[in-house]
Protein backbone atom coordinates (compact mmCIF):
# COMPACT_ATOMS: atom_id res chain seq x y z
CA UNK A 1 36.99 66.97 -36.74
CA UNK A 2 35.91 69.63 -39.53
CA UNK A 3 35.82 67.43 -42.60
CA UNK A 4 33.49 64.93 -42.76
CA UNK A 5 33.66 62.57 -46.23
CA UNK A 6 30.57 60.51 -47.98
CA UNK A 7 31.44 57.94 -50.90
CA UNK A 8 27.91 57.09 -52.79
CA UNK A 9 27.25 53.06 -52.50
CA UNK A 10 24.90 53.57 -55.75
CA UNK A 11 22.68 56.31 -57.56
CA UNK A 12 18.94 56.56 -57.41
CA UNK A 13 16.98 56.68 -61.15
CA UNK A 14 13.53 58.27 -61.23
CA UNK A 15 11.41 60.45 -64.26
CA UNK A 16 12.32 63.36 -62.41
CA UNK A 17 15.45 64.57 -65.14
CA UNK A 18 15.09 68.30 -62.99
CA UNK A 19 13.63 69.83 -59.56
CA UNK A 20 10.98 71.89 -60.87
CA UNK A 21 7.87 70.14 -61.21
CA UNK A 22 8.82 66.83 -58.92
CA UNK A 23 6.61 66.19 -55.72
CA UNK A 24 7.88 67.75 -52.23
CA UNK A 25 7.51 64.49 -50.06
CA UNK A 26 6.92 60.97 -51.02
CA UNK A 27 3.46 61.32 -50.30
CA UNK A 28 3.53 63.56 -53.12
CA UNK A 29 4.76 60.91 -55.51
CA UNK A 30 1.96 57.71 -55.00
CA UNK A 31 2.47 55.35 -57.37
CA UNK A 32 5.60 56.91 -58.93
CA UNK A 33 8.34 54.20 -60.10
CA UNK A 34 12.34 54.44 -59.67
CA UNK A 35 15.29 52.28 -59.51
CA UNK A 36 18.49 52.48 -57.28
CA UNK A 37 21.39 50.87 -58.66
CA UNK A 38 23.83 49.66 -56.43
CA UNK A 39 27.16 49.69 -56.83
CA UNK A 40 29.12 46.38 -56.97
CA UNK A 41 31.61 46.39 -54.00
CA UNK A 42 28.19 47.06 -51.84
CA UNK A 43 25.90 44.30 -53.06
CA UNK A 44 26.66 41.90 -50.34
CA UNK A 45 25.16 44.18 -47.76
CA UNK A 46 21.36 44.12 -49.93
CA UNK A 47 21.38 40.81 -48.37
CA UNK A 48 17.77 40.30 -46.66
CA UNK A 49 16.33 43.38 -47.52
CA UNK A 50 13.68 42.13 -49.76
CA UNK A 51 12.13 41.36 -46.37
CA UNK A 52 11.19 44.60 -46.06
CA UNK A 53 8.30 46.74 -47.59
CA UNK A 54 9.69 50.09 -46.80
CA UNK A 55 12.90 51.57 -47.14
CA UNK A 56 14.91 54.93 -45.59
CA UNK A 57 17.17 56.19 -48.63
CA UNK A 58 19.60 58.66 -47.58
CA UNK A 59 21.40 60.49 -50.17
CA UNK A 60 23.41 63.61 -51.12
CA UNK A 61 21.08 66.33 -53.00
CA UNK A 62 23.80 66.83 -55.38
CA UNK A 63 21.68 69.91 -57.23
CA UNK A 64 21.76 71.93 -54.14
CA UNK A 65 24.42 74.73 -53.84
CA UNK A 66 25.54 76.81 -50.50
CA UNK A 67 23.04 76.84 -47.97
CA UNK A 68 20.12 79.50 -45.89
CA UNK A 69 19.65 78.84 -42.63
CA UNK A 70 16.46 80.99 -43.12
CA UNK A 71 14.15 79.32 -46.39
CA UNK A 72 10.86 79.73 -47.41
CA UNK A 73 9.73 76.38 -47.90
CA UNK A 74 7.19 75.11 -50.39
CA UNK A 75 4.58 74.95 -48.39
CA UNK A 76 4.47 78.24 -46.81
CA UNK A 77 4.87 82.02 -48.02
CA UNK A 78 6.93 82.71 -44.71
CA UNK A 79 10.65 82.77 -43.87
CA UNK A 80 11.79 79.33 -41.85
CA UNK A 81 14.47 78.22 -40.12
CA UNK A 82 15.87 75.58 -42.37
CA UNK A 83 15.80 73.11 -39.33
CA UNK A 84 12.37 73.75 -39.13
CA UNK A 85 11.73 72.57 -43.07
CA UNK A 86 12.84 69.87 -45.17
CA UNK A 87 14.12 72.95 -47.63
CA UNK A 88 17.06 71.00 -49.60
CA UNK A 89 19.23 73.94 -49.53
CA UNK A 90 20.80 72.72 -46.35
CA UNK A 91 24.21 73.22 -43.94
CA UNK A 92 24.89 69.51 -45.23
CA UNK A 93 23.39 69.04 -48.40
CA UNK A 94 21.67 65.13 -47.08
CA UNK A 95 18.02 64.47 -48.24
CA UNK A 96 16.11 61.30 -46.80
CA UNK A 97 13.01 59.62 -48.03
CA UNK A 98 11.01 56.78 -47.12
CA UNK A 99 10.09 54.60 -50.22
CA UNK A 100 8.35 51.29 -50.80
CA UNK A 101 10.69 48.82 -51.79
CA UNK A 102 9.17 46.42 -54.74
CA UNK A 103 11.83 44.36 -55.21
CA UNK A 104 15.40 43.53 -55.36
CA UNK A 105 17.16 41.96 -58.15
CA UNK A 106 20.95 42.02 -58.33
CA UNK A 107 21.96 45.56 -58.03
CA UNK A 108 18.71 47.18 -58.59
CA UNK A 109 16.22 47.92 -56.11
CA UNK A 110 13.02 48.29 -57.86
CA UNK A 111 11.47 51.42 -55.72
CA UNK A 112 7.86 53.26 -55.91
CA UNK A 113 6.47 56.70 -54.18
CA UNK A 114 10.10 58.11 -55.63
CA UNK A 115 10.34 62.07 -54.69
CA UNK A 116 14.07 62.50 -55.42
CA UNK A 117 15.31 63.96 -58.89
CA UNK A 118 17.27 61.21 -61.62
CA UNK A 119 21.11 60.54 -60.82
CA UNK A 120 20.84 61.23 -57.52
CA UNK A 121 23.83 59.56 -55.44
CA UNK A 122 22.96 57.25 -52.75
CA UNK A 123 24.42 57.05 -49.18
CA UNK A 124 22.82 54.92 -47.75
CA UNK A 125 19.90 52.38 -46.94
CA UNK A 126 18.09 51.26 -43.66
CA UNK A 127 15.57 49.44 -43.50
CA UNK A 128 11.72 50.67 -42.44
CA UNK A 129 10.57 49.58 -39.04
CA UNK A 130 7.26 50.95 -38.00
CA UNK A 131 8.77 49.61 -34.12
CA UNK A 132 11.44 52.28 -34.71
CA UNK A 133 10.38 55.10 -36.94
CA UNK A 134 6.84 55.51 -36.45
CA UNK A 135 6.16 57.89 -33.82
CA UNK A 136 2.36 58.57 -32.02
CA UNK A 137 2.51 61.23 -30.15
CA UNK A 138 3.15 64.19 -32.97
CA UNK A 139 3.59 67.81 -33.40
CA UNK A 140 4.30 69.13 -36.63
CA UNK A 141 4.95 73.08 -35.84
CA UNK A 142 3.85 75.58 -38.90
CA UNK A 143 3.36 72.47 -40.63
CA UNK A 144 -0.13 71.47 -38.91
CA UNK A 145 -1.94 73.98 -41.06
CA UNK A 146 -1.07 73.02 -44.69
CA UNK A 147 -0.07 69.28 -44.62
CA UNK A 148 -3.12 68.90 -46.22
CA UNK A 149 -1.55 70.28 -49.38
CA UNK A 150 1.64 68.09 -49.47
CA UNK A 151 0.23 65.63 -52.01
CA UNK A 152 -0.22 68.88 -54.85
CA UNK A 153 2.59 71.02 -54.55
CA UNK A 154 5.57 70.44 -56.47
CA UNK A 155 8.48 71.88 -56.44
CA UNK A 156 9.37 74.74 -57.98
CA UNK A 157 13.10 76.66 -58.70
CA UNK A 158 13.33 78.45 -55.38
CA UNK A 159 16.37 76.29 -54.04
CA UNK A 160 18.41 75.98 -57.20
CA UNK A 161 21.62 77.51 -57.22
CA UNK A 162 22.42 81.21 -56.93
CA UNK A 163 18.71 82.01 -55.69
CA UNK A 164 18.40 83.89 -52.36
CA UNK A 165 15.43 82.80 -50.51
């Protein structure tokens, strides 16, 4: 199996109209609004999910071109391995965040702590289950010594296309 092929169920709406200047993480974006719009042959599968306060949006980061399987990520000066960052300049160009979910209403999902840039196309939804996703016992690698500063950096125009990083 070498082809592998994604249809987008709907397309995620934030203030973020380009990459530079948007938060990293959604920890990064507290209080920041979006929308995702669903499209109508997958509204039937929204049912219930206004049960849940948190959501898992996976979607394609359609801004990101080719890949480096060696990055320097945002919140480091040092070369990475790309599996070791959350660098969107990836093999498979698939971005995940976890957002709160305000409310649903039709084919809009009203979302907030949005770090993903306007138009983005959405792959899919799951819902949040601290039971599942939360882990305790944690390492974070490289990471341990700056994820203090994940709620201030923003992004900046290293990943866009035809950069070398």
């Amino acid at each position: 199996m070498d082809d592998i092929t994604y249809k987008p169920i709907g397309s995620i709406r934030t203030p973020f109209k380009k990459q530079a200047g948007m938060p990293i993480q959604p920890s990064g974006a507290q209080g920041v609004r979006g929308t995702v719009k669903i499209k109508k042959d997958y509204i039937g599968g929204l049912k219930d999910l206004e049960g849940f306060s948190h959501i898992i949006l996976i979607y394609h980061l359609h801004l990101s071109q080719g890949y480096s399987l060696n990055v320097i990520p945002f919140l480091d000066d040092q070369l990475r391995g790309v599996f070791a960052t959350r660098a969107p300049r990836r093999p498979n160009s698939i971005g995940l965040s976890i957002v709160k979910l305000n409310a649903v209403e039709g084919d809009i999902l009203e979302i907030e702590n949005v770090d993903i840039v306007d138009g983005t196309p959405l792959l899919d939804i799951k819902p949040y289950i601290p039971e599942f996703d939360a882990q305790t016992e944690v390492k974070t690698g490289w990471l341990a010594e700056v994820d203090e500063q994940v709620k201030q950096v923003k992004s900046d125009n290293r990943f866009n296309a035809g950069k070398k990083v």
